[in-house]
Protein backbone atom coordinates (compact mmCIF):
# COMPACT_ATOMS: atom_id res chain seq x y z
CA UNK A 1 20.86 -36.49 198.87
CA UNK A 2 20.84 -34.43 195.70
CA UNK A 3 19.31 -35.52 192.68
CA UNK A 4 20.90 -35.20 189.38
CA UNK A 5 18.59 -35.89 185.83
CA UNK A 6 19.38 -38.81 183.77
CA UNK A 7 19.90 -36.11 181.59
CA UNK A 8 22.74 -34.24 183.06
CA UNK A 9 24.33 -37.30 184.03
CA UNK A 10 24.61 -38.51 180.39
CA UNK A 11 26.04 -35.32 179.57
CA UNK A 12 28.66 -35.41 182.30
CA UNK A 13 29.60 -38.70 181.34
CA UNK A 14 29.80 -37.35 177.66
CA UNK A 15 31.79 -34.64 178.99
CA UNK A 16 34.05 -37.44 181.11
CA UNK A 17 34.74 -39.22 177.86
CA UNK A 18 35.92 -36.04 176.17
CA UNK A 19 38.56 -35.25 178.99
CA UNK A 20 39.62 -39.20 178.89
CA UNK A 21 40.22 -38.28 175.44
CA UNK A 22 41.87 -35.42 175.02
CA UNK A 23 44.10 -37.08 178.37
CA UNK A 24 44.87 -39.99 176.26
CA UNK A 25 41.99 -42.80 176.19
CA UNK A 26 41.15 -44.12 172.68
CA UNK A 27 39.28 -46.77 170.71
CA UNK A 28 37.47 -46.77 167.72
CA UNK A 29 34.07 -46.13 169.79
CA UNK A 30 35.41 -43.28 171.55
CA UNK A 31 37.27 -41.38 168.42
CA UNK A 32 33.94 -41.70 166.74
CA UNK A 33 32.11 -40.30 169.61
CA UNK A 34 34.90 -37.69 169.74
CA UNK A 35 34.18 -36.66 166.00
CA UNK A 36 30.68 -36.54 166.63
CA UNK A 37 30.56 -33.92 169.23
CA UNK A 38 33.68 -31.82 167.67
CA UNK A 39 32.85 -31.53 164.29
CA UNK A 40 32.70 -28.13 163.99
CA UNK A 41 35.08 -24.70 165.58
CA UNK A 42 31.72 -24.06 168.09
CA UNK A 43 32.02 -27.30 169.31
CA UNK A 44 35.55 -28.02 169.61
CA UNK A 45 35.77 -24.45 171.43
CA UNK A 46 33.02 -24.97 173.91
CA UNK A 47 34.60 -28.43 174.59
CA UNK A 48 38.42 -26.93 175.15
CA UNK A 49 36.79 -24.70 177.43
CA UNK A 50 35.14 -27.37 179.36
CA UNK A 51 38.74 -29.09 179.37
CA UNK A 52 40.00 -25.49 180.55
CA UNK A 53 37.65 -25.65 182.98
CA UNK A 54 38.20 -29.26 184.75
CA UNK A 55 41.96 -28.27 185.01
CA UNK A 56 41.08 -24.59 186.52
CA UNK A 57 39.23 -25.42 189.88
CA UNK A 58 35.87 -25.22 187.11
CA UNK A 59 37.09 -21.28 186.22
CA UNK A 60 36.82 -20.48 182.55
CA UNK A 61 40.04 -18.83 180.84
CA UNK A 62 40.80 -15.44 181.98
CA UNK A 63 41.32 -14.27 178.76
CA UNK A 64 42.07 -15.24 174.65
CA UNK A 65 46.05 -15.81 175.34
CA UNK A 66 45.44 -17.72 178.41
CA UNK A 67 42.81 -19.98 176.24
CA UNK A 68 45.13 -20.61 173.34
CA UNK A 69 48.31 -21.37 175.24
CA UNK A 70 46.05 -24.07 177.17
CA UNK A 71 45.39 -25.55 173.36
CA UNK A 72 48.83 -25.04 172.65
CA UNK A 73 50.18 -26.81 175.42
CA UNK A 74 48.12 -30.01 174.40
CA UNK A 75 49.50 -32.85 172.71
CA UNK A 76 49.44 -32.70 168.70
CA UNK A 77 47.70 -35.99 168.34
CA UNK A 78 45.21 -35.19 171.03
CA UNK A 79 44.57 -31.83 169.48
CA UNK A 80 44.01 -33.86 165.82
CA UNK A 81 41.54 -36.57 167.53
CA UNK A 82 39.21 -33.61 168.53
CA UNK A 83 39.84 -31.82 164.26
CA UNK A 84 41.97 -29.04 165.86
CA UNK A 85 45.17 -28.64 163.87
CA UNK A 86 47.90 -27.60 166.22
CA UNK A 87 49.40 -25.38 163.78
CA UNK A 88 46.49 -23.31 163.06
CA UNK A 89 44.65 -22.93 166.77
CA UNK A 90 43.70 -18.92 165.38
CA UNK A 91 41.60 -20.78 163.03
CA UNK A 92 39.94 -22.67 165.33
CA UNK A 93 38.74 -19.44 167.15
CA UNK A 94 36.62 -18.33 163.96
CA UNK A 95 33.01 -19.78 162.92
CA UNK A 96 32.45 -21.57 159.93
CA UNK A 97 29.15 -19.92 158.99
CA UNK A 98 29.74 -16.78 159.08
CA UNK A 99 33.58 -16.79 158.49
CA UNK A 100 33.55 -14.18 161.52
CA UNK A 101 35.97 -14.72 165.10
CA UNK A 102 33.84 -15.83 167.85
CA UNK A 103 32.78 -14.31 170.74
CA UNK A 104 33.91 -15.56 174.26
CA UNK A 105 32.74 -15.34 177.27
CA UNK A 106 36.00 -15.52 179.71
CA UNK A 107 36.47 -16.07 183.18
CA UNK A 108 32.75 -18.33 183.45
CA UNK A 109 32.84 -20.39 186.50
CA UNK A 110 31.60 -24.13 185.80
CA UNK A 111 30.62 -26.87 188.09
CA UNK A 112 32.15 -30.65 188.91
CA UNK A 113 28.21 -31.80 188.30
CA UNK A 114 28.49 -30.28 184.80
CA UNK A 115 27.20 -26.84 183.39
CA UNK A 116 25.04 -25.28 180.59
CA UNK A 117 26.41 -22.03 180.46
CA UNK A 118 26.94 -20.36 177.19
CA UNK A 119 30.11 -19.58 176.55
CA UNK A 120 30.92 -19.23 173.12
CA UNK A 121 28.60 -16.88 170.27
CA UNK A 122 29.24 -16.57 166.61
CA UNK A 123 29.49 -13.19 165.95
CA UNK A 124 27.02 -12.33 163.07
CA UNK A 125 25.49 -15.79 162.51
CA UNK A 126 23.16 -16.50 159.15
CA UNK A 127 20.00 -15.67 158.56
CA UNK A 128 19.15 -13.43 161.37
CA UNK A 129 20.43 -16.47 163.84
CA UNK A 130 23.66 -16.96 165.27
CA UNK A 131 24.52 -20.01 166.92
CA UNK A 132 25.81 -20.40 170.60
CA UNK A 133 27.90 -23.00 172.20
CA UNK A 134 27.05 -24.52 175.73
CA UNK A 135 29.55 -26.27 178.03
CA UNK A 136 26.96 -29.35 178.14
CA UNK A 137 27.96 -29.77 174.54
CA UNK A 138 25.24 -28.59 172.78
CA UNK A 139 24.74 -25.42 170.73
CA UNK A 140 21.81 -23.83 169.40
CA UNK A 141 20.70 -20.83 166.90
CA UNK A 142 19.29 -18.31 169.08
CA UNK A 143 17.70 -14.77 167.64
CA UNK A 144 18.90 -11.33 168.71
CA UNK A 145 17.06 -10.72 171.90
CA UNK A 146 18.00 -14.43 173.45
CA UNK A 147 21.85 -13.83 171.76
CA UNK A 148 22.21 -10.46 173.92
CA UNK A 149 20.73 -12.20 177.55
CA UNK A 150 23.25 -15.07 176.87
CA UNK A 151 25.74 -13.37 176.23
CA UNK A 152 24.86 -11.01 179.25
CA UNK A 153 25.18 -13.95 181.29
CA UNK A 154 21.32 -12.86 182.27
CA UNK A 155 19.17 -15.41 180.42
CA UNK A 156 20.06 -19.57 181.33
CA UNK A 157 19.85 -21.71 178.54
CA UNK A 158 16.63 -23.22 177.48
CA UNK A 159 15.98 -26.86 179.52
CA UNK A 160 16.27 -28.64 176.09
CA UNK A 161 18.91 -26.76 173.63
CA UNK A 162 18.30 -27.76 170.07
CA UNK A 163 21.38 -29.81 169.08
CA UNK A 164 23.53 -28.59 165.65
C-alpha cells in the first residue's frame, strides 16, 4: 500500500478545491481560499497549469498558444474568481516584480497523486532572486544556480518550498 504525507495530501486536496472551483463549486470559504492561493500572475499560472494538467492525461501544455486558448476557453466568471481577467490573459503571462513575461516550462508531465515540479520562472526576478512557481502551489525565490537546475528540469524542489 503506498503511503502518501499528510503533507501532500493537504496539497492535493488544495489542489482538488481549485479544480472544483474553476469547474463551478463556490461559497464564501472556498472564493476566499481561491484568492488566497491566486493572488498573484505566478500563482494563478502555476495553478492554470495544474488545471491544464488534470484535463491532459497530467501532460503540461505543449506550448504558449495551446496554454492560453485552454484559459480562453474557460468561463469569464470562473476566470474572475481565480483574478484572471478574461480580456487581458497576455497580462496574466507577465510577473509583477519584475514587469518581465515569464518563463514556462511546457510539455511537464504531472501526476494524479499531485506534483512539485517547477513550472513557471520569472524571468529576471529582484534582487538577485527570481521567484519560481510549483504545481503544489507554492513558489519560492531561488538564486541563480538553483533557478538554472529548475529550470533544467535537473534539480527537484526543496522538501519544504518557502511560501510567497
Amino acid at each position: 500500500m503506498a503511503h502518501f504525507s499528510s503533507k501532500s495530501v493537504g496539497q492535493f486536496c488544495l489542489c482538488c478545491a481549485l479544480l472544483a472551483s474553476l469547474v463551478g463549486c463556490g461559497g464564501a470559504d472556498n472564493d476566499t481560499k481561491l484568492a488566497e492561493v491566486n493572488s498573484t500572475n505566478i500563482q494563478r499560472l502555476a495553478n492554470l497549469y495544474f488545471t491544464f494538467q488534470l484535463t491532459n492525461d497530467f501532460r503540461g501544455p505543449a506550448d504558449e498558444a495551446a496554454f492560453k486558448d485552454f484559459i480562453r476557453g474557460f468561463d469569464s466568471q470562473k476566470l474572475a474568481r481565480v483574478g484572471v481577467d478574461p480580456n487581458a490573459i497576455d497580462a496574466l503571462f507577465t510577473s509583477e516584480r519584475d514587469g518581465e513575461p515569464f518563463k514556462v516550462r511546457y510539455g511537464v508531465k504531472g501526476s494524479a497523486m499531485g506534483s512539485s515540479e517547477p513550472v513557471i520562472f520569472e524571468a529576471l526576478g529582484v534582487d538577485g532572486t527570481r521567484q519560481v512557481g510549483f504545481l503544489n502551489m507554492t513558489q519560492r525565490e531561488v538564486d541563480q544556480a538553483e533557478y538554472d537546475l529548475l529550470w533544467a528540469g535537473k534539480a527537484q524542489p526543496a522538501s519544504a518550498p518557502r511560501e510567497h
